[in-house]
Protein backbone atom coordinates (compact mmCIF):
# COMPACT_ATOMS: atom_id res chain seq x y z
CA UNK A 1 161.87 -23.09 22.77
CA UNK A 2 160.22 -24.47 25.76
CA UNK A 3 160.73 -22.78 29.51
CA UNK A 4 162.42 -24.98 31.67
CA UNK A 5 159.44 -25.13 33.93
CA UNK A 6 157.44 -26.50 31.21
CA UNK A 7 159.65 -28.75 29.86
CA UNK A 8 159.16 -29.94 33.15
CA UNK A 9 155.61 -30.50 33.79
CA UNK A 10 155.02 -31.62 30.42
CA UNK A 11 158.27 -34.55 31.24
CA UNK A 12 156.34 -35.45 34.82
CA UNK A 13 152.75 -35.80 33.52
CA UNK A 14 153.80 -37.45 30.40
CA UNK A 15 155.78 -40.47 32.95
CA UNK A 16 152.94 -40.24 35.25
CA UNK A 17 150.22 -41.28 32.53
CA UNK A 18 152.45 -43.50 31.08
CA UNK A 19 152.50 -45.62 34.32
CA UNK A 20 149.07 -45.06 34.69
CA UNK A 21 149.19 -43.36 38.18
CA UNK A 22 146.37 -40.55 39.06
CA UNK A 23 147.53 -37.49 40.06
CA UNK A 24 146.30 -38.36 43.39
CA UNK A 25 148.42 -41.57 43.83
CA UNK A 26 151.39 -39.80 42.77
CA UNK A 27 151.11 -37.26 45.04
CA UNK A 28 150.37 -39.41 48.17
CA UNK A 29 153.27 -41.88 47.20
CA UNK A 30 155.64 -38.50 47.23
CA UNK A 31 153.73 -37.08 50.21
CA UNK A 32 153.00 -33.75 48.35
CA UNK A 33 148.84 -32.86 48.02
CA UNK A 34 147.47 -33.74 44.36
CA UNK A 35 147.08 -29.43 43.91
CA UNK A 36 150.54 -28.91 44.38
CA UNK A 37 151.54 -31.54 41.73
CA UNK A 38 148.79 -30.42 39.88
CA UNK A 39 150.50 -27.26 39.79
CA UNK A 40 153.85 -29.17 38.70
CA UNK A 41 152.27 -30.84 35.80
CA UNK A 42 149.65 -27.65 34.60
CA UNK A 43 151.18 -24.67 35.83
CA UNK A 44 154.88 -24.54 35.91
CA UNK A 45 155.29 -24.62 39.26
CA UNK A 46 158.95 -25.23 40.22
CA UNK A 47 159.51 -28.51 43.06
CA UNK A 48 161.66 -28.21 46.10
CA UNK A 49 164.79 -30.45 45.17
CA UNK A 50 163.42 -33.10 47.22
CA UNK A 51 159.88 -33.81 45.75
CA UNK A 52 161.65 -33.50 42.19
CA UNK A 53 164.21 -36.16 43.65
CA UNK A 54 161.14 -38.06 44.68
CA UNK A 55 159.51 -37.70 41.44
CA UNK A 56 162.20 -38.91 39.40
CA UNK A 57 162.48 -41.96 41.42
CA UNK A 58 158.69 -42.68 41.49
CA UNK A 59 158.04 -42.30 37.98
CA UNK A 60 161.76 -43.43 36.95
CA UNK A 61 162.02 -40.60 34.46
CA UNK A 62 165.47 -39.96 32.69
CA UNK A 63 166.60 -36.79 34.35
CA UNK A 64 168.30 -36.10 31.14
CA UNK A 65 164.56 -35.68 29.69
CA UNK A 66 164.67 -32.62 32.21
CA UNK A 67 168.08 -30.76 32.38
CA UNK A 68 169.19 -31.89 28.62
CA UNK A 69 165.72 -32.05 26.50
CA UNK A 70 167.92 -31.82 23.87
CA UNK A 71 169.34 -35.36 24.09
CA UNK A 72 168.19 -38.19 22.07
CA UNK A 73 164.80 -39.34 22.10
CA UNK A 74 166.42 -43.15 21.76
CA UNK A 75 168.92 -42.58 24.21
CA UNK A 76 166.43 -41.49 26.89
CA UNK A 77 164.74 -44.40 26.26
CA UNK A 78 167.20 -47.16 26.68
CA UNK A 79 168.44 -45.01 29.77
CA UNK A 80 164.85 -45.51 30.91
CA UNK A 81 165.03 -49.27 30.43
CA UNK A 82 168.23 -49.61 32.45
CA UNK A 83 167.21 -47.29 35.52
CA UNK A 84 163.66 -50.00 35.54
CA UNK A 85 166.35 -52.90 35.22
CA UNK A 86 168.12 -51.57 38.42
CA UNK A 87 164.41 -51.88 40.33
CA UNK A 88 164.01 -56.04 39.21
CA UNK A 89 165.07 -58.58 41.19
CA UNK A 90 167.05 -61.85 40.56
CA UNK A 91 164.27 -63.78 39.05
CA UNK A 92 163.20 -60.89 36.73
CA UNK A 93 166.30 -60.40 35.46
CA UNK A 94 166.90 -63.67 34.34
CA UNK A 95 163.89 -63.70 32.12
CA UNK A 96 164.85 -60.37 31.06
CA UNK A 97 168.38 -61.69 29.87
CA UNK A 98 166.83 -64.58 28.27
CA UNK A 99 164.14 -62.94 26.52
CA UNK A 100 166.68 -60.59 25.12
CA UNK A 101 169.23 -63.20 24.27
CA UNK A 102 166.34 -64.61 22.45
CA UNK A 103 165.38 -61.47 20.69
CA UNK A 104 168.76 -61.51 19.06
CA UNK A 105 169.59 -64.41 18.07
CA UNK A 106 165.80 -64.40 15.76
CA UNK A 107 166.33 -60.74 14.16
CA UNK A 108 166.60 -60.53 10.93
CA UNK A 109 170.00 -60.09 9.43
């Protein structure tokens, strides 16, 4: 079983190279240097509350992924969906609705 620490870097690089973010963007949009995340990500070290706050919002990571690893892999990611949902505006969620109205009404039955 994974340390918690490492669950934990492994979560925040994983989210950060899935948006495609540098190490060095990351860190200057949650005002830490790009060694200490480094260390996050690498080296299990452990965040003040705050830049793990930060981090979570940044990268919108299911927090679940973190304290519960042990939750479901589909659930995190439809909890993942919904948190980037609450970040659209009007517009984009109206094309969001539609295109998912869409989807379902041409699956397969």
């Amino acid at each position: 079983m994974q340390m918690q620490h490492e669950i934990l870097g492994d979560v925040v690089k994983a989210a950060r190279q899935r948006s495609k973010i540098t190490i060095e963007t990351l860190a200057e949009r949650v005002n830490v240097t790009d060694r200490y995340l480094y260390r996050i990500e690498n080296e299990g070290q452990k965040p003040s509350y705050d830049v793990l706050c930060k981090l979570i919002r940044e990268l919108a990571i299911d927090p679940n992924l973190i304290f519960y690893p042990e939750k479901s892999v589909k659930d995190a990611e439809i909890e993942e969906i919904v948190r980037r949902l609450y970040r659209c505006d009007k517009r984009s969620i109206a094309i969001i609705e539609a295109t998912v109205k869409a989807a379902l009404e041409n699956q397969p039955e």
